[in-house]
N, C-alpha and C. Protein backbone atom coordinates (compact mmCIF):
# COMPACT_ATOMS: atom_id res chain seq x y z
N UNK A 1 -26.80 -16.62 -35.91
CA UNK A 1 -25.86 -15.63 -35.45
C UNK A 1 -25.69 -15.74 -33.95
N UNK A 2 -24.81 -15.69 -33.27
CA UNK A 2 -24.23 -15.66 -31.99
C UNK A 2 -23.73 -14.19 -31.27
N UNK A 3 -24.63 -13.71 -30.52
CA UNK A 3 -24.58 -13.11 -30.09
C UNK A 3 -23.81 -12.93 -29.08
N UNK A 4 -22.88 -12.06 -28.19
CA UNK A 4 -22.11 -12.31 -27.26
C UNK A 4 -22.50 -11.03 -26.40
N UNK A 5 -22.39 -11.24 -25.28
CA UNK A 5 -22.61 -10.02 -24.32
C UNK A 5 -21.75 -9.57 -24.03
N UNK A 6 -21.53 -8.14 -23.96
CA UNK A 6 -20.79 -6.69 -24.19
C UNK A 6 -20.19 -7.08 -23.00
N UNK A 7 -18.67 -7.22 -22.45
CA UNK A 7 -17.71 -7.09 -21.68
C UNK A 7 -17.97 -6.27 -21.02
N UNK A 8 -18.09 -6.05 -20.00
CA UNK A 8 -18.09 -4.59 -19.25
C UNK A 8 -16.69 -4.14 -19.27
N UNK A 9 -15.50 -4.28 -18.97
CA UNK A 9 -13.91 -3.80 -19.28
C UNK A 9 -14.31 -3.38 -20.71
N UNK A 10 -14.73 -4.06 -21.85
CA UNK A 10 -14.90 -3.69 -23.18
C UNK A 10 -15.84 -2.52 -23.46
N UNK A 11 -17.09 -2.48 -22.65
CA UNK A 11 -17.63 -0.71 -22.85
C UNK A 11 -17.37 0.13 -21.94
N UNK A 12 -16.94 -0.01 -20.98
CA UNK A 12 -15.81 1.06 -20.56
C UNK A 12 -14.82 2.00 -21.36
N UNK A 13 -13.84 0.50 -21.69
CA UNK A 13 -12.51 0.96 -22.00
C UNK A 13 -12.02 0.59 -23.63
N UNK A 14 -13.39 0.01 -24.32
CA UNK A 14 -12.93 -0.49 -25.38
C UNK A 14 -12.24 -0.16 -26.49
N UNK A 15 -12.98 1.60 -26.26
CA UNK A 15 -12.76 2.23 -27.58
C UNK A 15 -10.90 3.04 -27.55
N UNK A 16 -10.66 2.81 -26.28
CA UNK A 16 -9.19 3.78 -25.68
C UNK A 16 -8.27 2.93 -26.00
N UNK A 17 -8.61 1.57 -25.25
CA UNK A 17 -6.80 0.38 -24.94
C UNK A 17 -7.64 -0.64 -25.03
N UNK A 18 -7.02 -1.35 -25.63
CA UNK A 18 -7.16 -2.99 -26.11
C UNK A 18 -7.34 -3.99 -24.84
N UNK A 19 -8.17 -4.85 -25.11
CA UNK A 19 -8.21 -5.69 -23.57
C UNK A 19 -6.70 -6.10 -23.40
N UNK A 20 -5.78 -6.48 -24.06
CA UNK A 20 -4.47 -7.31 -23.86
C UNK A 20 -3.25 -5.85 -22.76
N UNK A 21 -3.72 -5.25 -23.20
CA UNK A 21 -2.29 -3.89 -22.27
C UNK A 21 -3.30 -3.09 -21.13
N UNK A 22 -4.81 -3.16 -21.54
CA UNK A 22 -5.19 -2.84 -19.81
C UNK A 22 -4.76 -4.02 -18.93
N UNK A 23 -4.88 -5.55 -19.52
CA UNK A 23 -4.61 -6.87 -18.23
C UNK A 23 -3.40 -6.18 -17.84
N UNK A 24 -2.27 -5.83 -18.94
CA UNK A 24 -1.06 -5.89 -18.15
C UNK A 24 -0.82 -4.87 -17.40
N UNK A 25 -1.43 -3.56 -17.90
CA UNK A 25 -1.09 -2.69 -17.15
C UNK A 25 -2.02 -2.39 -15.05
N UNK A 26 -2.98 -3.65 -15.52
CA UNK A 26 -3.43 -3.35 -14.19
C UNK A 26 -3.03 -5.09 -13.18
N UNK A 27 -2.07 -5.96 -14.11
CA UNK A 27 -1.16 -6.52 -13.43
C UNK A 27 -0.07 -6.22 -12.51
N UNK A 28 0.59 -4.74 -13.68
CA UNK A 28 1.57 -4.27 -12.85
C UNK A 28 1.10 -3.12 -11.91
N UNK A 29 -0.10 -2.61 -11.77
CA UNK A 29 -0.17 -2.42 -10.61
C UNK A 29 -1.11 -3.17 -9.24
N UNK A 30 -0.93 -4.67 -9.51
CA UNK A 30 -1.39 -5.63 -8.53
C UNK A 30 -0.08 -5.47 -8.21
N UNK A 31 0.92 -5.65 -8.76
CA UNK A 31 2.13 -6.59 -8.47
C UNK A 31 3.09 -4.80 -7.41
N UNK A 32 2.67 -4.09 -8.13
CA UNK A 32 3.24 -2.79 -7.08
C UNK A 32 2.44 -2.64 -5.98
N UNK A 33 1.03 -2.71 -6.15
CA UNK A 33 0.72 -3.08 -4.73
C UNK A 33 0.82 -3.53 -3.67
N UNK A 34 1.04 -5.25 -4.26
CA UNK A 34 1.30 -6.21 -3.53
C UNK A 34 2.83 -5.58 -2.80
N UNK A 35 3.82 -5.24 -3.69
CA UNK A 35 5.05 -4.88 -2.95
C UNK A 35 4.60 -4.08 -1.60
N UNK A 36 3.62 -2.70 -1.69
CA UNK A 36 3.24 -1.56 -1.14
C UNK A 36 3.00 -2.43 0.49
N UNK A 37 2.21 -3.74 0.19
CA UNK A 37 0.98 -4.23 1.06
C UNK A 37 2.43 -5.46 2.03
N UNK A 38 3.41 -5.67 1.21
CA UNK A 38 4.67 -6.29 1.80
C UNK A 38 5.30 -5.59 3.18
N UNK A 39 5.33 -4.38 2.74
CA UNK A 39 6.11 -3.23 3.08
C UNK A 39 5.25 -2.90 4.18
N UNK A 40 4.22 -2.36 4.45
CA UNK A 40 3.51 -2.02 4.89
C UNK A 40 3.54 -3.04 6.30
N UNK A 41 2.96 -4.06 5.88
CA UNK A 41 2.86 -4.98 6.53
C UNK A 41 3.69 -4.87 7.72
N UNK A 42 5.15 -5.34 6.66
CA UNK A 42 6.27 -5.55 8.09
C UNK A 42 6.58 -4.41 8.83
N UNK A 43 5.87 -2.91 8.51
CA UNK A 43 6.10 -1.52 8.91
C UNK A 43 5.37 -1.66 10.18
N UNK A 44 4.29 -2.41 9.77
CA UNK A 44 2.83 -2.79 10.82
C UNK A 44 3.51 -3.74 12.41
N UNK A 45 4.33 -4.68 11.57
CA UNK A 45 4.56 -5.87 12.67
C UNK A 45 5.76 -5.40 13.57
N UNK A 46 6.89 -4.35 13.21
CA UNK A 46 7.76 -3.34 13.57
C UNK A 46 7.16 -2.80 14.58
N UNK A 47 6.46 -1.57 14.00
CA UNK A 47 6.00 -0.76 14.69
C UNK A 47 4.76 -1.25 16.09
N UNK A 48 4.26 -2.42 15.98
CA UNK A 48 3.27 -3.09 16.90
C UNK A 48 4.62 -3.79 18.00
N UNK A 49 5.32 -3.92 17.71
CA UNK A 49 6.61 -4.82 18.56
C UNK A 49 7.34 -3.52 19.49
N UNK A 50 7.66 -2.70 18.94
CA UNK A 50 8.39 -1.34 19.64
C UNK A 50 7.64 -1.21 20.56
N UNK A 51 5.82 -1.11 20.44
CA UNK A 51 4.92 -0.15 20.63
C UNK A 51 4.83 -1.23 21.70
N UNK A 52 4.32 -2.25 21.84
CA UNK A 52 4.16 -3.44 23.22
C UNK A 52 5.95 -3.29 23.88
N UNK A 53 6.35 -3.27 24.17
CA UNK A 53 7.59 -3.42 24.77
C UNK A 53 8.08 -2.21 25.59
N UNK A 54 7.27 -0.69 24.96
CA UNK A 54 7.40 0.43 25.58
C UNK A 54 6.07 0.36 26.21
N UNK A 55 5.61 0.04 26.20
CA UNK A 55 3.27 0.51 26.58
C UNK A 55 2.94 -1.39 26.57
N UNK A 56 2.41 -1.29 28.13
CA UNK A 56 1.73 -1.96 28.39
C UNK A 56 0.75 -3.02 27.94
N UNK A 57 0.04 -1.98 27.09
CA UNK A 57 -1.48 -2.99 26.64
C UNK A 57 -1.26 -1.63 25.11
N UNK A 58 -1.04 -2.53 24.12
CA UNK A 58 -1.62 -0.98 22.95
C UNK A 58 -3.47 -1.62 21.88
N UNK A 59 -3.68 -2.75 22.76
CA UNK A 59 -5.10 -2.96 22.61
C UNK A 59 -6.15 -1.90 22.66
N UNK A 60 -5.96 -0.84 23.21
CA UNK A 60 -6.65 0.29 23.47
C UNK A 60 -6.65 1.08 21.79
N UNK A 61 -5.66 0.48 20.51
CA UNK A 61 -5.81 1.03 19.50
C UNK A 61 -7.21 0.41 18.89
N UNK A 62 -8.06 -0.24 19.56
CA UNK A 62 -9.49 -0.89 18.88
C UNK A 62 -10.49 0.11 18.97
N UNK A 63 -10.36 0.77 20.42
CA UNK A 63 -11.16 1.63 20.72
C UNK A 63 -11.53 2.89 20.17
N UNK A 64 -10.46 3.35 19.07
CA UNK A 64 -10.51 4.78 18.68
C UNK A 64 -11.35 4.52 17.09
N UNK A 65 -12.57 5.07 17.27
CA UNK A 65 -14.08 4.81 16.54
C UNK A 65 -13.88 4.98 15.27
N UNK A 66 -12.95 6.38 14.88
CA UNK A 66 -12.86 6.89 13.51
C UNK A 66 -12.15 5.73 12.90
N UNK A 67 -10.89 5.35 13.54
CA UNK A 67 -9.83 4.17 12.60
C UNK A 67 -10.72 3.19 12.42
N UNK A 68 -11.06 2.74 13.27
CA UNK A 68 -11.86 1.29 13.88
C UNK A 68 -13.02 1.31 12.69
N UNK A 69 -13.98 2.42 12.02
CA UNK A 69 -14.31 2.77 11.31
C UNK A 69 -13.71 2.43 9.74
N UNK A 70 -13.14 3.59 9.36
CA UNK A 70 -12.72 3.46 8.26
C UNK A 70 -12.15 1.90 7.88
N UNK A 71 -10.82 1.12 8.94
CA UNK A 71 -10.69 0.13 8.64
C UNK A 71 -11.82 -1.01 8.28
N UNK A 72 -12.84 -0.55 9.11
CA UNK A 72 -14.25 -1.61 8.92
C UNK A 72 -14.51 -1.49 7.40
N UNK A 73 -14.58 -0.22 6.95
CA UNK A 73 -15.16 0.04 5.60
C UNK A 73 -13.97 -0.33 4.67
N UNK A 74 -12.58 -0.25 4.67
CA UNK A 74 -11.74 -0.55 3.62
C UNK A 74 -11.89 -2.44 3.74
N UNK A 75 -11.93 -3.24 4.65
CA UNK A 75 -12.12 -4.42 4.77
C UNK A 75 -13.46 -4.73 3.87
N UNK A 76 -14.34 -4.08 3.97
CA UNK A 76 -15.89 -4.50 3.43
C UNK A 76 -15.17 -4.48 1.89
N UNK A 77 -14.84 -3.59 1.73
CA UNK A 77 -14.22 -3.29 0.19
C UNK A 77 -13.73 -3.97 -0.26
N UNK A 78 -12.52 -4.33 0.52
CA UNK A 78 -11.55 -6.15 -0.06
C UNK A 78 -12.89 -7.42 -0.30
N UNK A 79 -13.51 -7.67 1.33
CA UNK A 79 -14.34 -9.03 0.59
C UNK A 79 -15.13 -8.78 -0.16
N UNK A 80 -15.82 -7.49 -0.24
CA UNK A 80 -16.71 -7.43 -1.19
C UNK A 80 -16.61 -7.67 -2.54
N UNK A 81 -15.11 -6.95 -3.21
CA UNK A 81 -15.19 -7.33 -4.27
C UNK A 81 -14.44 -8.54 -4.54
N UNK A 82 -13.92 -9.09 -3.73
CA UNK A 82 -13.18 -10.17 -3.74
C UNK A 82 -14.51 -11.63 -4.00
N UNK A 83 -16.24 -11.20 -2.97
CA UNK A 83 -16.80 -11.97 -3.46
C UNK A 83 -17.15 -11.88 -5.06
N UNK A 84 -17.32 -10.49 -5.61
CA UNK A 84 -17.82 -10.54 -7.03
C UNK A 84 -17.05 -11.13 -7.55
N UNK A 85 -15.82 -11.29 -7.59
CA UNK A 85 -14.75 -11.64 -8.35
C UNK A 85 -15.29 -13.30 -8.45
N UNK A 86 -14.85 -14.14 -7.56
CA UNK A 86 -15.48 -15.09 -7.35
C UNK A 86 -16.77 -15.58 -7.78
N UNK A 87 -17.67 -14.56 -7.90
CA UNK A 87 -18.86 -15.00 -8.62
C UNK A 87 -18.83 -15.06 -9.94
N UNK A 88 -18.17 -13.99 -10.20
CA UNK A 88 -18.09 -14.22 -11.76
C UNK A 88 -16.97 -15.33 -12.14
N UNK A 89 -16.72 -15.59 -11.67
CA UNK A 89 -15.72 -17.02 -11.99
C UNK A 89 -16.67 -18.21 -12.03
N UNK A 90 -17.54 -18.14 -11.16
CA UNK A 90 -18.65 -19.15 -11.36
C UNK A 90 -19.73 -19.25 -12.20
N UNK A 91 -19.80 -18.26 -13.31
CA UNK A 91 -20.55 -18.42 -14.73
C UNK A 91 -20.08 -18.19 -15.78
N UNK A 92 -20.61 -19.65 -16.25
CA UNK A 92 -19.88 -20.59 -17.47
C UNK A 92 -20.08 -19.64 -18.40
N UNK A 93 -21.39 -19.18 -19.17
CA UNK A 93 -21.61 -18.55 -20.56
C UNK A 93 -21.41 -17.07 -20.70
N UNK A 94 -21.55 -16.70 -19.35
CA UNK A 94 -21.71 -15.00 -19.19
C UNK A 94 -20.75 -14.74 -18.53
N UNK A 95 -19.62 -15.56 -17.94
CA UNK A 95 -18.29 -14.79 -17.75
C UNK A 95 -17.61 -13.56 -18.56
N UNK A 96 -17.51 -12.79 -17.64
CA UNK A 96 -16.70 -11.85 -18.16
C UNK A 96 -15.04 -11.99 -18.18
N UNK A 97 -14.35 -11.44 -19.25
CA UNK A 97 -12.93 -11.78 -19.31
C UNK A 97 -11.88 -11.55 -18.25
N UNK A 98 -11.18 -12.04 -18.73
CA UNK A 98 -9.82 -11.61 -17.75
C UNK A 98 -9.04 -10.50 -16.96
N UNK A 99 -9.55 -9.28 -17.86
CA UNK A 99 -9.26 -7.82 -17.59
C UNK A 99 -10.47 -7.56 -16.50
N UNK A 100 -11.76 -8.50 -16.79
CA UNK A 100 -12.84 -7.40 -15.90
C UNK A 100 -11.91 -8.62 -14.10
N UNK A 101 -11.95 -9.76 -14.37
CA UNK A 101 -11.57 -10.24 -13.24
C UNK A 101 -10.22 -9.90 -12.08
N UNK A 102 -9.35 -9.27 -13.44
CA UNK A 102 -8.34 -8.50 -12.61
C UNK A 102 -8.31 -7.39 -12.28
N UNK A 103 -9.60 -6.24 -13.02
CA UNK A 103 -9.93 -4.92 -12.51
C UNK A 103 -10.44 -4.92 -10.52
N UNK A 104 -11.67 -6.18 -10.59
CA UNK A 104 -12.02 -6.46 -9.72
C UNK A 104 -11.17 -6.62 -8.33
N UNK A 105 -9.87 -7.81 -8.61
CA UNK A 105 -9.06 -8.05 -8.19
C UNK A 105 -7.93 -6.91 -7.57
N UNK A 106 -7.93 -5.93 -8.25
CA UNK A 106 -7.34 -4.78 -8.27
C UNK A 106 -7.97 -3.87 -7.14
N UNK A 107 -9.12 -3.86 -7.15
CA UNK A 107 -10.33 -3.27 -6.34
C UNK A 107 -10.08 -3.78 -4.71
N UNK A 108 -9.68 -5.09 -5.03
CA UNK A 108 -9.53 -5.84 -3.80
C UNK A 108 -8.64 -5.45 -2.48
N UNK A 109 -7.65 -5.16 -3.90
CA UNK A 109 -6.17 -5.50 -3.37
C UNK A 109 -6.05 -3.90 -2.70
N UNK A 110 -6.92 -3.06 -3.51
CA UNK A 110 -7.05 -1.76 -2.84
C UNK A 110 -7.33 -1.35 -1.50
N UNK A 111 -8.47 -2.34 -1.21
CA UNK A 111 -9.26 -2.26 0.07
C UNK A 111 -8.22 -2.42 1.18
N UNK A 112 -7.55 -3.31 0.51
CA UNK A 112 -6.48 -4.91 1.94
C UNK A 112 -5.11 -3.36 1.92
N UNK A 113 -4.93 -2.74 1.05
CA UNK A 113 -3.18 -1.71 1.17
C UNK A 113 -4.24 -0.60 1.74
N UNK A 114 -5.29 0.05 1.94
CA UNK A 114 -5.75 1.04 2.50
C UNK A 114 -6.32 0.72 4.27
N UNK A 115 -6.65 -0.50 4.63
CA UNK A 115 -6.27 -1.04 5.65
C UNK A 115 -5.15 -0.76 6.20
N UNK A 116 -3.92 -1.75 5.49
CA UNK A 116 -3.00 -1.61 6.01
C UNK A 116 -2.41 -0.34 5.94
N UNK A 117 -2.50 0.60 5.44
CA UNK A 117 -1.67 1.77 5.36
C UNK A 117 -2.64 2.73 6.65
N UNK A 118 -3.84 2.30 6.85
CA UNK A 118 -4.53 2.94 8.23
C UNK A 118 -4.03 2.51 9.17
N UNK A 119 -3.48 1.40 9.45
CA UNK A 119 -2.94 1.08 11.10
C UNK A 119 -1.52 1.02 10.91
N UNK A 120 -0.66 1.25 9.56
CA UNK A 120 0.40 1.82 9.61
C UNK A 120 0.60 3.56 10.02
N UNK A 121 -0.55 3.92 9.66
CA UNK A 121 -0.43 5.55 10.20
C UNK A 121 -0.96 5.45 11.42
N UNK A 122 -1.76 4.89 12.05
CA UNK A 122 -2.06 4.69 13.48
C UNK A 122 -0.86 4.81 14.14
N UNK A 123 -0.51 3.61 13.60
CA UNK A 123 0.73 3.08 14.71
C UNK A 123 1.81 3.94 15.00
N UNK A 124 2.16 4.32 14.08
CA UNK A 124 3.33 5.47 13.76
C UNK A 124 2.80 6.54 14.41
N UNK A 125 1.73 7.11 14.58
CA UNK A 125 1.11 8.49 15.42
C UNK A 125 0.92 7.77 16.94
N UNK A 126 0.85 6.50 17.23
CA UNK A 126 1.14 6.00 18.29
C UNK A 126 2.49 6.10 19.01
N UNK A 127 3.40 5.80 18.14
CA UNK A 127 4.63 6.03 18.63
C UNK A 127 5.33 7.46 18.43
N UNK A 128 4.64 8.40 17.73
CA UNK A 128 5.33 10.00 18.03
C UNK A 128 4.99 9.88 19.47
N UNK A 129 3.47 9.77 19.68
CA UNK A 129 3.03 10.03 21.19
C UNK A 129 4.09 9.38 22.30
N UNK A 130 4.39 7.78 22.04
CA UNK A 130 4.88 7.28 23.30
C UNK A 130 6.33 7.84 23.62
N UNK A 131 7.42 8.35 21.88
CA UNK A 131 8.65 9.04 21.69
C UNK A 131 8.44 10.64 22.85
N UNK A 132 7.06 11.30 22.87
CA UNK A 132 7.50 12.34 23.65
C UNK A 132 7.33 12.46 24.89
C-alpha cells in the first residue's frame, strides 16, 4: 500500500473546495494583484518624479522609522515566503501540489502590493504636505 502525505491545501481546505477551483480562484487573485502592484507602482514612479522636481532631496523619506519599519516587515514577508515556495519546489517525493505552491505565491505577492501601497501612501501624504 502507498501511502501519500496529507497536502496541507488538502487539510485545510479539502473538505469545502476541490484542489482544481481553489488553484483558480487564488490565480485570479495573483493576477488582480499583480494588476493592483502595476498600478501602484507607476502611482509610486509619478508621484516620486512630482515630489523631486518640487523638493530638493525627498531621500529624507528613509528616515521616517514607522514606514521604514513596516516596509522592512512587508519585504521579509515577500522573500520569506517566496523562499518556502522555492523550497518546496525542491522536493521530489514530498512536494506539495500546485494549490499549496500558489497559496504561498499568493502570500508573496501580498508582502511586494503592501510595500508598495506603503510608499504609495507615503508619497501621496508627502505631496498633500509640499501642495500646502
Amino acid at each position: 500500500m502507498n501511502k501519500t502525505v496529507a497536502i496541507p491545501m488538502d487539510r485545510l481546505l479539502g473538505s469545502i473546495i476541490d484542489d482544481y477551483t481553489l488553484y483558480k480562484i487564488i490565480e485570479g487573485i495573483i493576477a488582480i494583484l499583480s494588476l493592483v502592484m502595476i498600478y501602484l507602482g507607476i502611482q509610486i514612479a509619478l508621484s516620486w518624479k512630482s515630489i523631486r522636481k518640487e523638493r530638493g532631496n525627498p531621500d529624507d523619506l528613509i528616515g521616517q522609522r514607522t514606514s521604514f519599519f513596516r516596509s522592512s516587515i512587508f519585504i521579509f514577508i515577500a522573500g520569506f515566503f517566496m523562499v518556502i515556495h522555492e523550497f518546496f519546489e525542491g522536493l521530489e517525493k514530498e512536494a506539495p501540489d500546485y494549490t499549496t505552491y500558489e497559496f504561498l505565491e499568493l502570500i508573496a505577492l501580498l508582502g511586494l502590493v503592501s510595500f508598495f501601497y506603503e510608499w504609495h501612501r507615503l508619497l501621496k501624504n508627502m505631496k498633500k504636505n509640499i501642495e500646502k
